[in-house]
C-alpha atoms as a PDB file:
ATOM      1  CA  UNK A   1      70.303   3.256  84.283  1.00  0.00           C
ATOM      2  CA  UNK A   2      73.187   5.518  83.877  1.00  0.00           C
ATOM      3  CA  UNK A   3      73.515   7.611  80.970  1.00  0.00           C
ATOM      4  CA  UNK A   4      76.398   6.617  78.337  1.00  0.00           C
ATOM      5  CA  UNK A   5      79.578   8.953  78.232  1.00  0.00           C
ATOM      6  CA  UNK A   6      80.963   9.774  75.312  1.00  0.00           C
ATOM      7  CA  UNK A   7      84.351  11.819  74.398  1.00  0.00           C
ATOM      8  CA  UNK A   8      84.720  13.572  70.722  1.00  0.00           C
ATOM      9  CA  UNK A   9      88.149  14.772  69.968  1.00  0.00           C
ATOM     10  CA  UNK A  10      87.216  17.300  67.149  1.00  0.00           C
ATOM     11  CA  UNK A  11      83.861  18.143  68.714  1.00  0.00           C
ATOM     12  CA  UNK A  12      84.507  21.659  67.112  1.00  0.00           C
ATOM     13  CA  UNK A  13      85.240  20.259  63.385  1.00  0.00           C
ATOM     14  CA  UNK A  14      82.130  19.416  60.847  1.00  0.00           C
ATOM     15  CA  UNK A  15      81.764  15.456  61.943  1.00  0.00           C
ATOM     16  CA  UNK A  16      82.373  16.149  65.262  1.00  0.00           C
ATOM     17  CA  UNK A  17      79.324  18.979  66.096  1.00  0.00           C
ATOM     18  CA  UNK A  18      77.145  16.415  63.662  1.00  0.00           C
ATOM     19  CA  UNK A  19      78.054  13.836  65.949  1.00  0.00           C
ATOM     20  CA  UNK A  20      77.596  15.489  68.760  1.00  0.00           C
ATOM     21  CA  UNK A  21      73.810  16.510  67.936  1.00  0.00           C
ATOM     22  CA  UNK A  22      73.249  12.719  67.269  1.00  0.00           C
ATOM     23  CA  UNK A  23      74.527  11.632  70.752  1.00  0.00           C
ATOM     24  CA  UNK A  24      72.709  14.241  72.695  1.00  0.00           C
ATOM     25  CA  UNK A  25      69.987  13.397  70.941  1.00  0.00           C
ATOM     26  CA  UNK A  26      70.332   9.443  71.891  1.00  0.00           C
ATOM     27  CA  UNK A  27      70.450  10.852  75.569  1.00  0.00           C
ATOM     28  CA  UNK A  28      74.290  10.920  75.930  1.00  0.00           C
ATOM     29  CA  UNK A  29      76.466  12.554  78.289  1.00  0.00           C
ATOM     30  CA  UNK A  30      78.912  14.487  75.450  1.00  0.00           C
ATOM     31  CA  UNK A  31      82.415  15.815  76.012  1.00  0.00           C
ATOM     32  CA  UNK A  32      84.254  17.465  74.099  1.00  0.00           C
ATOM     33  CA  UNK A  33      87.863  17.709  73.768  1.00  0.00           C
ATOM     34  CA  UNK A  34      89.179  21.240  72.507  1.00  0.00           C
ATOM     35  CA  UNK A  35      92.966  22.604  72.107  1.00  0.00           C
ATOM     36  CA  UNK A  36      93.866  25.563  74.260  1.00  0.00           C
ATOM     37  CA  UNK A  37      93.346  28.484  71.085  1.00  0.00           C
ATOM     38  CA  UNK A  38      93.418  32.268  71.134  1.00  0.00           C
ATOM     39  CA  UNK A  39      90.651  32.599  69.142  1.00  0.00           C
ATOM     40  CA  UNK A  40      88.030  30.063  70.230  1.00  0.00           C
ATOM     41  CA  UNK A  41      86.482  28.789  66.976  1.00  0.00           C
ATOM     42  CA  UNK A  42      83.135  27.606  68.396  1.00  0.00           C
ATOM     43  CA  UNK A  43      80.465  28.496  65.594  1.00  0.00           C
ATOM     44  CA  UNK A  44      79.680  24.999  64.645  1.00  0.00           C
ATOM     45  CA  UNK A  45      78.337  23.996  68.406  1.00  0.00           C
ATOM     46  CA  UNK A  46      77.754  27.374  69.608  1.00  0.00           C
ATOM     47  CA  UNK A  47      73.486  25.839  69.282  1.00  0.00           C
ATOM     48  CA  UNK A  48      74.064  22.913  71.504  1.00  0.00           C
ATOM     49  CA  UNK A  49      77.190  24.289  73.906  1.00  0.00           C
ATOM     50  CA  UNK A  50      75.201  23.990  76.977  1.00  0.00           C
ATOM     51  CA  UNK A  51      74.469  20.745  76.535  1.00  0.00           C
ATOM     52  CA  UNK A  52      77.756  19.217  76.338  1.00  0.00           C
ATOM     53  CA  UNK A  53      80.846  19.674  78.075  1.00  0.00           C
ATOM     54  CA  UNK A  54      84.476  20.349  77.053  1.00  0.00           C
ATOM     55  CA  UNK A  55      87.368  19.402  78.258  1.00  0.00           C
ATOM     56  CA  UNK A  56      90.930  20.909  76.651  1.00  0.00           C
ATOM     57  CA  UNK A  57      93.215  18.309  75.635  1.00  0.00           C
ATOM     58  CA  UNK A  58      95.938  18.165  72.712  1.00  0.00           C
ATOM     59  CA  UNK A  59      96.847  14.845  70.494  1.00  0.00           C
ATOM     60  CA  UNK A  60     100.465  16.345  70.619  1.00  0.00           C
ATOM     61  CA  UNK A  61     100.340  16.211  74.188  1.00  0.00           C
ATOM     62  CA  UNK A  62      99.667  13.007  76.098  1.00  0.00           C
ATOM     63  CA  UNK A  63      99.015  14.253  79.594  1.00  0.00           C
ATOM     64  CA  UNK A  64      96.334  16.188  78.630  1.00  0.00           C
ATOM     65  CA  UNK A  65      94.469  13.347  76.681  1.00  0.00           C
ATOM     66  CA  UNK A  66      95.290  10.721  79.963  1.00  0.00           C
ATOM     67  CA  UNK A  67      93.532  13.984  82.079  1.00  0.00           C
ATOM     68  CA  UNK A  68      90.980  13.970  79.373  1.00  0.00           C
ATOM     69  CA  UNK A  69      89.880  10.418  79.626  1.00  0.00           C
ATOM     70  CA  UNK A  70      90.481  10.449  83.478  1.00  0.00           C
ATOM     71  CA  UNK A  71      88.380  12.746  84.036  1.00  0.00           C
ATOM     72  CA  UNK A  72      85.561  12.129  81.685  1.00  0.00           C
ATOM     73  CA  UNK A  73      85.317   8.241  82.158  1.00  0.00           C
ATOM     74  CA  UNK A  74      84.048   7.701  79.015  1.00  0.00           C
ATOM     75  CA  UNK A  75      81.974   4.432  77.594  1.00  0.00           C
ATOM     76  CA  UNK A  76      82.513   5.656  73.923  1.00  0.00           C
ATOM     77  CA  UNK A  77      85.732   7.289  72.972  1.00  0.00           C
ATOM     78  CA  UNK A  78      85.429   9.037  69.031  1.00  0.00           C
ATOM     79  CA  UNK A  79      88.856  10.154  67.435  1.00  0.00           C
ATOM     80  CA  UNK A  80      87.721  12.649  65.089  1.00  0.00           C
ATOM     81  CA  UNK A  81      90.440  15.298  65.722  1.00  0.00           C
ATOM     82  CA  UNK A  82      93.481  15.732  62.770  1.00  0.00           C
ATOM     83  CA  UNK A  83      95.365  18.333  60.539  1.00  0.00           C
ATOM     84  CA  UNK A  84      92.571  16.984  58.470  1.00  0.00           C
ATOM     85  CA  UNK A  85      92.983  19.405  55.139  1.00  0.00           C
ATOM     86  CA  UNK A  86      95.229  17.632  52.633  1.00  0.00           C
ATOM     87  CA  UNK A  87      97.184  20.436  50.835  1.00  0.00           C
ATOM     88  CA  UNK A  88      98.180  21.538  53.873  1.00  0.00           C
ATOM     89  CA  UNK A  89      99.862  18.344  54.637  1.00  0.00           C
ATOM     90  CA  UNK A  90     102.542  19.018  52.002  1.00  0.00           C
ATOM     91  CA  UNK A  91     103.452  22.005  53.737  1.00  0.00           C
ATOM     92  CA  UNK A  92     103.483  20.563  56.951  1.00  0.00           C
ATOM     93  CA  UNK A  93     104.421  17.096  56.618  1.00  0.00           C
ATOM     94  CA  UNK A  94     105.982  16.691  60.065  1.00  0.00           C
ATOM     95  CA  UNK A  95     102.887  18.605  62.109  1.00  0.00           C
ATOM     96  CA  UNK A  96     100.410  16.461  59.629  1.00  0.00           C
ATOM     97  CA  UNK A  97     102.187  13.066  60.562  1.00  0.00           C
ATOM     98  CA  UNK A  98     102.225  13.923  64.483  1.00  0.00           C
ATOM     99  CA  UNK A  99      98.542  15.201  64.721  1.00  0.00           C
ATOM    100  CA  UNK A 100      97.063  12.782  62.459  1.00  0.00           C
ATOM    101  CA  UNK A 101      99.220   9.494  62.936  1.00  0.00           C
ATOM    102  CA  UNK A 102     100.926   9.760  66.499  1.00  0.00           C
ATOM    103  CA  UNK A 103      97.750  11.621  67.828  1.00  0.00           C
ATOM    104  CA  UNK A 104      95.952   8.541  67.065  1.00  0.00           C
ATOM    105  CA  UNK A 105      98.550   6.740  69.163  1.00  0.00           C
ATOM    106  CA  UNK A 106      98.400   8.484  71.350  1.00  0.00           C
ATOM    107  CA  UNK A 107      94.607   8.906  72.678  1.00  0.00           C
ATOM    108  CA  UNK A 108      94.796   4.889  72.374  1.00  0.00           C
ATOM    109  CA  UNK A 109      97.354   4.670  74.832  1.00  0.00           C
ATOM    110  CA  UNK A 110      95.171   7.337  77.183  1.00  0.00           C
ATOM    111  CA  UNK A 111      92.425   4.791  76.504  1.00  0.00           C
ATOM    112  CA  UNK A 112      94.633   1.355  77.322  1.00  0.00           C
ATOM    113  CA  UNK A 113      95.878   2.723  80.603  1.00  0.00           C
ATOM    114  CA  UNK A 114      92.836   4.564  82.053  1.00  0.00           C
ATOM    115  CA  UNK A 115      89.772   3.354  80.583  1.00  0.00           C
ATOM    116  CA  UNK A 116      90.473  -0.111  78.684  1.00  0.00           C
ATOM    117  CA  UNK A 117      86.782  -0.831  78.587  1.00  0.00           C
ATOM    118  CA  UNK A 118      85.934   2.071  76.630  1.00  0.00           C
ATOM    119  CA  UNK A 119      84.475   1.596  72.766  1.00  0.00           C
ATOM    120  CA  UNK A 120      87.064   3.115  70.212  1.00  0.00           C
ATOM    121  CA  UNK A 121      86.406   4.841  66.795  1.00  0.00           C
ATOM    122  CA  UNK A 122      88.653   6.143  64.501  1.00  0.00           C
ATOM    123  CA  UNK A 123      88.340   8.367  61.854  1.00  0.00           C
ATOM    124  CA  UNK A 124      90.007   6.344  58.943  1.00  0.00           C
ATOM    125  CA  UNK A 125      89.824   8.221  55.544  1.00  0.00           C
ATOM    126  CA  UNK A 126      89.576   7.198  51.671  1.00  0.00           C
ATOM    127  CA  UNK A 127      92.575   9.055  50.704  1.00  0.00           C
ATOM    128  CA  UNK A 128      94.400   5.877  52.342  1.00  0.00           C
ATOM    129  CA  UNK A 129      93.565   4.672  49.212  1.00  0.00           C
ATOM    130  CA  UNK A 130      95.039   8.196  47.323  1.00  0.00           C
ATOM    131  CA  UNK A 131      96.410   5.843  43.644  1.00  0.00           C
ATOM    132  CA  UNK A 132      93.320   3.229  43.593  1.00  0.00           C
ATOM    133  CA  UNK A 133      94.522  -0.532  42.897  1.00  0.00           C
ATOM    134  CA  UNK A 134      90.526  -1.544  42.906  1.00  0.00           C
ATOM    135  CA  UNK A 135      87.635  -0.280  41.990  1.00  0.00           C
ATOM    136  CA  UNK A 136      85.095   0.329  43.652  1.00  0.00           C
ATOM    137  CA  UNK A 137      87.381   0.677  46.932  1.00  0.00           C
ATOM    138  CA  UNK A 138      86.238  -1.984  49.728  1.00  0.00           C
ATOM    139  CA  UNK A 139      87.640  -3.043  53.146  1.00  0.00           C
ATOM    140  CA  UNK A 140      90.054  -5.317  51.328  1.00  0.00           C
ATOM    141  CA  UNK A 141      91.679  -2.749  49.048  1.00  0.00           C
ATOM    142  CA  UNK A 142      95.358  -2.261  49.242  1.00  0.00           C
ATOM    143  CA  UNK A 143      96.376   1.082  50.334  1.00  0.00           C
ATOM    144  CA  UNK A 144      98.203   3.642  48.364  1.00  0.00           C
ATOM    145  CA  UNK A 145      98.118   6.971  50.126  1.00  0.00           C
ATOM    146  CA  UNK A 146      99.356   9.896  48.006  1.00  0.00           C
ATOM    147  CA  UNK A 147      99.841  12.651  50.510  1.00  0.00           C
ATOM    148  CA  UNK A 148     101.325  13.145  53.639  1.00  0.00           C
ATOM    149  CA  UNK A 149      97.978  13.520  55.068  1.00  0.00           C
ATOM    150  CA  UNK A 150      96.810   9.725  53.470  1.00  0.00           C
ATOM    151  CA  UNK A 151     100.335   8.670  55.191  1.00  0.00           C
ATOM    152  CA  UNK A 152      99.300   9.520  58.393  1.00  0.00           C
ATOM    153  CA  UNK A 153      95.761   8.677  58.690  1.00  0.00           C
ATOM    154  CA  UNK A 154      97.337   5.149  56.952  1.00  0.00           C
ATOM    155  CA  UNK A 155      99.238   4.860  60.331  1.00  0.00           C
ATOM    156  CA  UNK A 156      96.560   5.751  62.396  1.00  0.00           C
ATOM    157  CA  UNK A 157      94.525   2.938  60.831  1.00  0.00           C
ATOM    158  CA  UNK A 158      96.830   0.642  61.540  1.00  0.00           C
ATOM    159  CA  UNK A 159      97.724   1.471  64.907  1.00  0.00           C
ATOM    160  CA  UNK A 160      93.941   0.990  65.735  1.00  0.00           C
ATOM    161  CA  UNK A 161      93.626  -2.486  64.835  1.00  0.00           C
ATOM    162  CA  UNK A 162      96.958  -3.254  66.131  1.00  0.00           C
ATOM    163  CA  UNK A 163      95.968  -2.383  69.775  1.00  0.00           C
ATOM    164  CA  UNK A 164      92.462  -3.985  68.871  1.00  0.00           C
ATOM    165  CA  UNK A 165      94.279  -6.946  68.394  1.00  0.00           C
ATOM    166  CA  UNK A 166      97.333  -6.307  70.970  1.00  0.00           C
ATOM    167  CA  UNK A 167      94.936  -5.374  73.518  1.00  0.00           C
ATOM    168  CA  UNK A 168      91.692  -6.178  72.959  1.00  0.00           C
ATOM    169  CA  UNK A 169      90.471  -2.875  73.182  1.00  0.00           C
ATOM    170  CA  UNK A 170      87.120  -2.655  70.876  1.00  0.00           C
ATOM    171  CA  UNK A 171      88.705  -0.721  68.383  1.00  0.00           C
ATOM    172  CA  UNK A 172      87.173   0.443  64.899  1.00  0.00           C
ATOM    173  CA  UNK A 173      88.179   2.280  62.295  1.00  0.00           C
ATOM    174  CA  UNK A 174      85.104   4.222  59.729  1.00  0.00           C
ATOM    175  CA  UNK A 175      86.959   4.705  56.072  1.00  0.00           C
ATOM    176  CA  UNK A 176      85.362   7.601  55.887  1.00  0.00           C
ATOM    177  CA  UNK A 177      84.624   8.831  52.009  1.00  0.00           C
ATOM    178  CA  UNK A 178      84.342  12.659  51.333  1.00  0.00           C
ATOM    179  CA  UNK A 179      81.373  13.652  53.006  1.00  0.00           C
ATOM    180  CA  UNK A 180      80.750  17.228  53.234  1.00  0.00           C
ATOM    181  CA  UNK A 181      77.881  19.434  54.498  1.00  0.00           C
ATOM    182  CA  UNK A 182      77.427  23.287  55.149  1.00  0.00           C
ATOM    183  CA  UNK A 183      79.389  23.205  58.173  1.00  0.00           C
ATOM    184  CA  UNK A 184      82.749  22.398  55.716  1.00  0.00           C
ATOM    185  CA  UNK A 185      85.173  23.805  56.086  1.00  0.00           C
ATOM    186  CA  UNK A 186      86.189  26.976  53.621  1.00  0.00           C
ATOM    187  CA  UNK A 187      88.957  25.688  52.286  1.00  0.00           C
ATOM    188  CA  UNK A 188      87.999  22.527  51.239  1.00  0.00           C
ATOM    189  CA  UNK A 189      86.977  22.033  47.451  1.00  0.00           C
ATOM    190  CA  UNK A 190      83.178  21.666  47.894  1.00  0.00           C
ATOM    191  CA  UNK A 191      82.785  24.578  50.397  1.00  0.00           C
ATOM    192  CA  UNK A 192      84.754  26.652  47.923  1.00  0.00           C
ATOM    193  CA  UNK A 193      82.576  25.772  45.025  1.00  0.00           C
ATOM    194  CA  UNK A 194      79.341  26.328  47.203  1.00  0.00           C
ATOM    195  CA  UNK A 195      80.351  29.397  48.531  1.00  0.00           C
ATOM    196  CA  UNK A 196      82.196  30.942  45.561  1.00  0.00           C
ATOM    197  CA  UNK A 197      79.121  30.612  43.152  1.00  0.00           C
ATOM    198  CA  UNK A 198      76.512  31.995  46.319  1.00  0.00           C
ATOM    199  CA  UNK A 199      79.251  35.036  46.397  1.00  0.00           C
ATOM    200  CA  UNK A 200      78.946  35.373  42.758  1.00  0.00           C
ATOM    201  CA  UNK A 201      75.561  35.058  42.974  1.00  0.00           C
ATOM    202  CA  UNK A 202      74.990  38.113  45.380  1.00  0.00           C
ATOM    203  CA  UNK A 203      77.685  40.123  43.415  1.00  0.00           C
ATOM    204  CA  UNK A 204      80.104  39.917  46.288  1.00  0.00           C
ATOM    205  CA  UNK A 205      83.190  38.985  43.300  1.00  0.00           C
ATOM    206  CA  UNK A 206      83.332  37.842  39.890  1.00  0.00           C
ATOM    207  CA  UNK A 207      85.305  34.319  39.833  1.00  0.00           C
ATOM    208  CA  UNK A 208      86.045  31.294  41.500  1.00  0.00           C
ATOM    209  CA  UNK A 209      89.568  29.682  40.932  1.00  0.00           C
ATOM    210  CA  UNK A 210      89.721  25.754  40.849  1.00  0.00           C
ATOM    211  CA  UNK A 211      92.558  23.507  40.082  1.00  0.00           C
ATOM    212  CA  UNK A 212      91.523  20.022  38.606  1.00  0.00           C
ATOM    213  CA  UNK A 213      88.172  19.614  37.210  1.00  0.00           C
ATOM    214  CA  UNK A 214      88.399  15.873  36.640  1.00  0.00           C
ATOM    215  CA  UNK A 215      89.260  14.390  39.827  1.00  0.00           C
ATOM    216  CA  UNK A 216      86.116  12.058  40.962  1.00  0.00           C
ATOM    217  CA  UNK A 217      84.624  11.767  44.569  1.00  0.00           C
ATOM    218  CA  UNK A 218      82.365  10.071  46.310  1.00  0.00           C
ATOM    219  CA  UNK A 219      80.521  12.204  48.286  1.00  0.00           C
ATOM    220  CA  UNK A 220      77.578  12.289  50.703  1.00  0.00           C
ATOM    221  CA  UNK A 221      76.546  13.560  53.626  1.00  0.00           C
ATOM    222  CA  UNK A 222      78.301  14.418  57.199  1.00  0.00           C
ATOM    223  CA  UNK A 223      75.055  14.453  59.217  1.00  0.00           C
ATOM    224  CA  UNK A 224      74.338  10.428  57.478  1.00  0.00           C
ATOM    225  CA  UNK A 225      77.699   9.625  58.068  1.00  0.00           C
ATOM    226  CA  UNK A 226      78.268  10.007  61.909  1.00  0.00           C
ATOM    227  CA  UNK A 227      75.442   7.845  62.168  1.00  0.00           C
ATOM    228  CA  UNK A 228      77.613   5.117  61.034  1.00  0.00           C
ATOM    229  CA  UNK A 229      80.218   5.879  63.507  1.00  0.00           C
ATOM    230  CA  UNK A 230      77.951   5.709  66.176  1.00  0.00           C
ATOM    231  CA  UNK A 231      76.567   2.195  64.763  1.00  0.00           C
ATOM    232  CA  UNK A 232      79.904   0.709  64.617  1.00  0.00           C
ATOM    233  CA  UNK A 233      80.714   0.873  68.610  1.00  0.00           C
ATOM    234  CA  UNK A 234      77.345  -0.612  69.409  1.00  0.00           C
ATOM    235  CA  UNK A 235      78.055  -4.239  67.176  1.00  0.00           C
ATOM    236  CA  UNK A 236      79.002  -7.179  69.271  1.00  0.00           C
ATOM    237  CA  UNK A 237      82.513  -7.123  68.503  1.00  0.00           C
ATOM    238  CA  UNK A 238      84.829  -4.473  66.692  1.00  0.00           C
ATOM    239  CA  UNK A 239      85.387  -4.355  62.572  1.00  0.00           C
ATOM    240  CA  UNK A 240      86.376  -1.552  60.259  1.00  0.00           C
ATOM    241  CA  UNK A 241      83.811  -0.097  57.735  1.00  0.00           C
ATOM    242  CA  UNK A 242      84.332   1.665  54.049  1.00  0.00           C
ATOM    243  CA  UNK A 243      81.277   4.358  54.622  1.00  0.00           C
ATOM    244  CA  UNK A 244      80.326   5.880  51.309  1.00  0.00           C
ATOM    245  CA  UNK A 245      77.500   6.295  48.713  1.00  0.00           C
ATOM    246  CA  UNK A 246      79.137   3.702  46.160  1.00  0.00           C
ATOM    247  CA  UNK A 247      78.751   6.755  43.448  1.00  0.00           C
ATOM    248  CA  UNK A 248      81.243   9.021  42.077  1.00  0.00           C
ATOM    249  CA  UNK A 249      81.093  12.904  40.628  1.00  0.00           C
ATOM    250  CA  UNK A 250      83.707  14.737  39.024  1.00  0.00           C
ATOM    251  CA  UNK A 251      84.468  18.036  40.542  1.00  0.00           C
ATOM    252  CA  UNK A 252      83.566  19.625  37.257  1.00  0.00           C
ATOM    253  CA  UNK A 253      79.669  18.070  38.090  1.00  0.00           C
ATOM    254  CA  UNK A 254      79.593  19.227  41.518  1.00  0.00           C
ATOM    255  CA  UNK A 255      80.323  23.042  40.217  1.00  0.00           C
ATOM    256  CA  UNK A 256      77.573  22.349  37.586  1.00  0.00           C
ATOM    257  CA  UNK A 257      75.497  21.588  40.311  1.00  0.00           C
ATOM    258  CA  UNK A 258      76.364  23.877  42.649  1.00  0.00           C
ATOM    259  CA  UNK A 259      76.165  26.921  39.949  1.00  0.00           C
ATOM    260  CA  UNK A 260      72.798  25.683  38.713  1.00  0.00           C
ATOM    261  CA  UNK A 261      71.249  25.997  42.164  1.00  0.00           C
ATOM    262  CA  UNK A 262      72.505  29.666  41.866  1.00  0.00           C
ATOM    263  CA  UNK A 263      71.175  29.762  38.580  1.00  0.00           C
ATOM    264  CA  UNK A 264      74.243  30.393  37.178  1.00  0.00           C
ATOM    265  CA  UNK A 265      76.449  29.461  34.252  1.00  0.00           C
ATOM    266  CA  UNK A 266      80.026  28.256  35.568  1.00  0.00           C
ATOM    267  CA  UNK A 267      81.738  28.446  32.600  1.00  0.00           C
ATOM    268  CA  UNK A 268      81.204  32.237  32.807  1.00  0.00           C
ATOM    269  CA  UNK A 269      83.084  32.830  36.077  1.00  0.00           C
ATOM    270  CA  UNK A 270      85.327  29.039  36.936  1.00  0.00           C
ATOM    271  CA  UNK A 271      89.465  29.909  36.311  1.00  0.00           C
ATOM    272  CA  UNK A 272      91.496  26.621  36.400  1.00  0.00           C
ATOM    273  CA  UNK A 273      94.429  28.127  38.177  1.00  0.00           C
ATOM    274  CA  UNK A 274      97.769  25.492  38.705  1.00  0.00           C
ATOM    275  CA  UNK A 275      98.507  26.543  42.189  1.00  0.00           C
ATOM    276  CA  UNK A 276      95.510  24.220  43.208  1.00  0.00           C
ATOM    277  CA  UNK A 277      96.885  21.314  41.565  1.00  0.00           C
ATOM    278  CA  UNK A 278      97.915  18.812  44.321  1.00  0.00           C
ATOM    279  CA  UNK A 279     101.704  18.013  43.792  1.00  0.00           C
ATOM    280  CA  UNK A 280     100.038  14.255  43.759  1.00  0.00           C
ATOM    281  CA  UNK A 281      96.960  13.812  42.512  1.00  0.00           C
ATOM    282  CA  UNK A 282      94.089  11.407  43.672  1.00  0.00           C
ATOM    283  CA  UNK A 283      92.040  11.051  40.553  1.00  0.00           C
ATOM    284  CA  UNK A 284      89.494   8.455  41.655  1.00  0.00           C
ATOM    285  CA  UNK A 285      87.596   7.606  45.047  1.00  0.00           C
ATOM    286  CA  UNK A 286      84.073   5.437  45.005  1.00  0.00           C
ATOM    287  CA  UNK A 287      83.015   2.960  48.013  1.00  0.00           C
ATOM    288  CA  UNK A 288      81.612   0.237  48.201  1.00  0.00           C
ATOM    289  CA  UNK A 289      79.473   0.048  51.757  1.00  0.00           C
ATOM    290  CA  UNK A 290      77.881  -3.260  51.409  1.00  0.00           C
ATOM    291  CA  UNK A 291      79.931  -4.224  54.375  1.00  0.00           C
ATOM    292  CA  UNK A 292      77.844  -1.304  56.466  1.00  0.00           C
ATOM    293  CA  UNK A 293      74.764  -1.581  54.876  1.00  0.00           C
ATOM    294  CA  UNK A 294      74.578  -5.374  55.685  1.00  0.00           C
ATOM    295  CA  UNK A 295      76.089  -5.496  58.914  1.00  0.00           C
ATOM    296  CA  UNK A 296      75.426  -2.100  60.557  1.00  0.00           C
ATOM    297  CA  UNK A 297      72.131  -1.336  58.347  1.00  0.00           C
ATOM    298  CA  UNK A 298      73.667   1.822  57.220  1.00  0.00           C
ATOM    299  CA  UNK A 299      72.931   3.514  54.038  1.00  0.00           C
ATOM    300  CA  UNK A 300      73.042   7.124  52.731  1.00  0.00           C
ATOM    301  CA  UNK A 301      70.116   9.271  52.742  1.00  0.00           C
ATOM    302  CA  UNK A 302      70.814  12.258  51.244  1.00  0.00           C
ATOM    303  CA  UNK A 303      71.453  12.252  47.610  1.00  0.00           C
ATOM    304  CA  UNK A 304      74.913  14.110  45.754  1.00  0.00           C
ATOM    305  CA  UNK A 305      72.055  16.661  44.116  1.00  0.00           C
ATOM    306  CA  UNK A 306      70.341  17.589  47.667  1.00  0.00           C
ATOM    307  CA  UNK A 307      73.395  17.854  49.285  1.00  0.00           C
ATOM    308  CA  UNK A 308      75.104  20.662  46.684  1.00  0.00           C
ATOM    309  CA  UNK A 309      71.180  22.157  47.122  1.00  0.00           C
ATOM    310  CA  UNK A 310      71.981  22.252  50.734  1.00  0.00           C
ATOM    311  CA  UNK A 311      75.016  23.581  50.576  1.00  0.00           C
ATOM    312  CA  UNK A 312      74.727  26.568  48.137  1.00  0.00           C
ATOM    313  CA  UNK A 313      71.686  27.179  49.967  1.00  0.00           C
ATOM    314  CA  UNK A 314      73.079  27.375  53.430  1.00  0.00           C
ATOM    315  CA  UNK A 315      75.727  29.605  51.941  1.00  0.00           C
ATOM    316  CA  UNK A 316      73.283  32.518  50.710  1.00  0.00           C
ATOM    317  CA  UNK A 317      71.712  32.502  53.751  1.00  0.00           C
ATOM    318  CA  UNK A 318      74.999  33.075  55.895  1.00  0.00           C
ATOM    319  CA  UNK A 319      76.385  35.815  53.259  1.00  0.00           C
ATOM    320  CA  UNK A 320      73.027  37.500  53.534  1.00  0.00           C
ATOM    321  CA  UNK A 321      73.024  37.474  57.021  1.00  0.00           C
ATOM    322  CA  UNK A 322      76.028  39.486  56.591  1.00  0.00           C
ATOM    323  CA  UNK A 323      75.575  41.490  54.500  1.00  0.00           C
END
């Protein structure tokens, strides 16, 4: 039997090397699209790069994604790829909303015309929910996006299950809660805290500036999460999934945490400075993933305390390394 083919957009991004190790490891043929880049940031799949194969491609560029799918063939098709960091969606509004909405849009389209039999997933996102009308947030919740970046993953959403429904493409979009992991990026919140209080730790600087302390997550784990991507193309038809913990933490707790596993007291070295304050603030995200637990049989393994563990831990060990 032929092996499966799958195509990752964002192969290079935190999901999409997690993803990747999952489908190698299910026997998959992986591709992986990349954007032409001076600087080739490959560090996150540099340990498994000769065992999958990239392909460049851009989502502001559909040629290359048509070529992309053309030449791959693909059975599975996973849309991780976005200007996926939300402050910087206020300052680029117009690049956020054609990488992260029309981008979406536009690797469906390479998908209708070349390979319509292909299993879609895209990467949906709580912050489509940004100023909460229910909570805990489900499937049904009405949107409310409060950055440019919730905008345009709102669009994306909906331009999935309107070409699910269109074209009966199997089509599914993962509403993806914060999940982090040591592979985060730097400038997101948790990475910050993580690797701020192992700097402190090792005396490489004295503070760690934050903006707001009360703003609750729910957060788990990017290596249990892609496992829930993958479940969702292999159901017998297609459906969109909230994928979460169903627990929230304030930021304030995960920089408790994250200092404690330094052994460290945060209120000694934390500075609430206002340029991190988001012009619109999301002050409350928690899931609910009955849906995936009862259809897909996913559930979180990693708890909120082993993950920050994780975390702090994998950044001593890289600022060690060197040092």
């Amino acid at each position: 039997m032929a092996k499966k083919r799958a195509l990752i957009t964002g192969i290079t991004g935190q999901d999409g090397s997690y993803l990747a190790e999952l489908l190698i490891s299910k026997g998959y043929d992986v591709y992986g699209m990349v954007r032409r880049a001076s600087v080739e940031r490959f560090d996150r799949i540099s340990h498994i790069q000769d065992k999958i194969t990239l392909v460049q491609g851009d989502l502001t560029d559909q040629s290359s994604l048509d070529s992309a799918v053309q030449s791959t063939r693909p059975d599975e098709v996973y849309n991780l790829a976005a200007q996926s960091f939300v402050p910087t969606s206020w300052n680029q509004p117009t690049l956020t909303g054609e990488v992260t909405g029309l981008g979406t849009t536009r690797v469906l389209e390479a998908v209708r015309k070349i390979r319509p039999e292909a299993r879609f997933y895209q990467a949906s996102s709580s912050e489509m929910f940004g100023k909460v009308r229910d909570v805990p947030q489900t499937e049904q919740t009405p949107f409310y996006p409060r950055s440019p970046y919730g905008v345009a993953k709102v669009y994306g959403h909906y331009i999935t299950i309107n070409y699910r429904e269109s074209y009966n493409l199997f089509a599914c979009s993962g509403i993806l809660f914060n999940h982090e992991s040591p592979r985060r990026g730097l400038e997101f919140v948790t990475r910050k805290i993580t690797n701020g209080a192992a700097k402190i730790k090792l005396g490489l600087t004295k503070e760690l500036r934050l903006g707001n302390l009360d703003a609750k997550r729910d957060w788990g784990y990017a290596g249990d999460y892609v496992e829930a991507m993958w479940l969702m193309l292999q159901q017998d038809a297609p459906d969109d999934f909230v994928v979460a913990t169903g627990e929230t933490h304030t930021v304030k707790e995960f920089v408790e945490a994250a200092f404690g596993c330094a052994g460290l007291d945060w209120e000694k070295y934390v500075v609430i400075d206002p340029r991190f304050i988001r012009p619109a603030e999301v002050e409350l995200l928690i899931g609910d993933p009955a849906k995936a637990k009862k259809k897909l049989g996913w559930e979180p393994r990693v708890s909120f305390t082993e993950l920050v563990k994780m975390m702090v831990e994998g950044d001593l060990k890289e600022l060690e390394k060197g040092a």
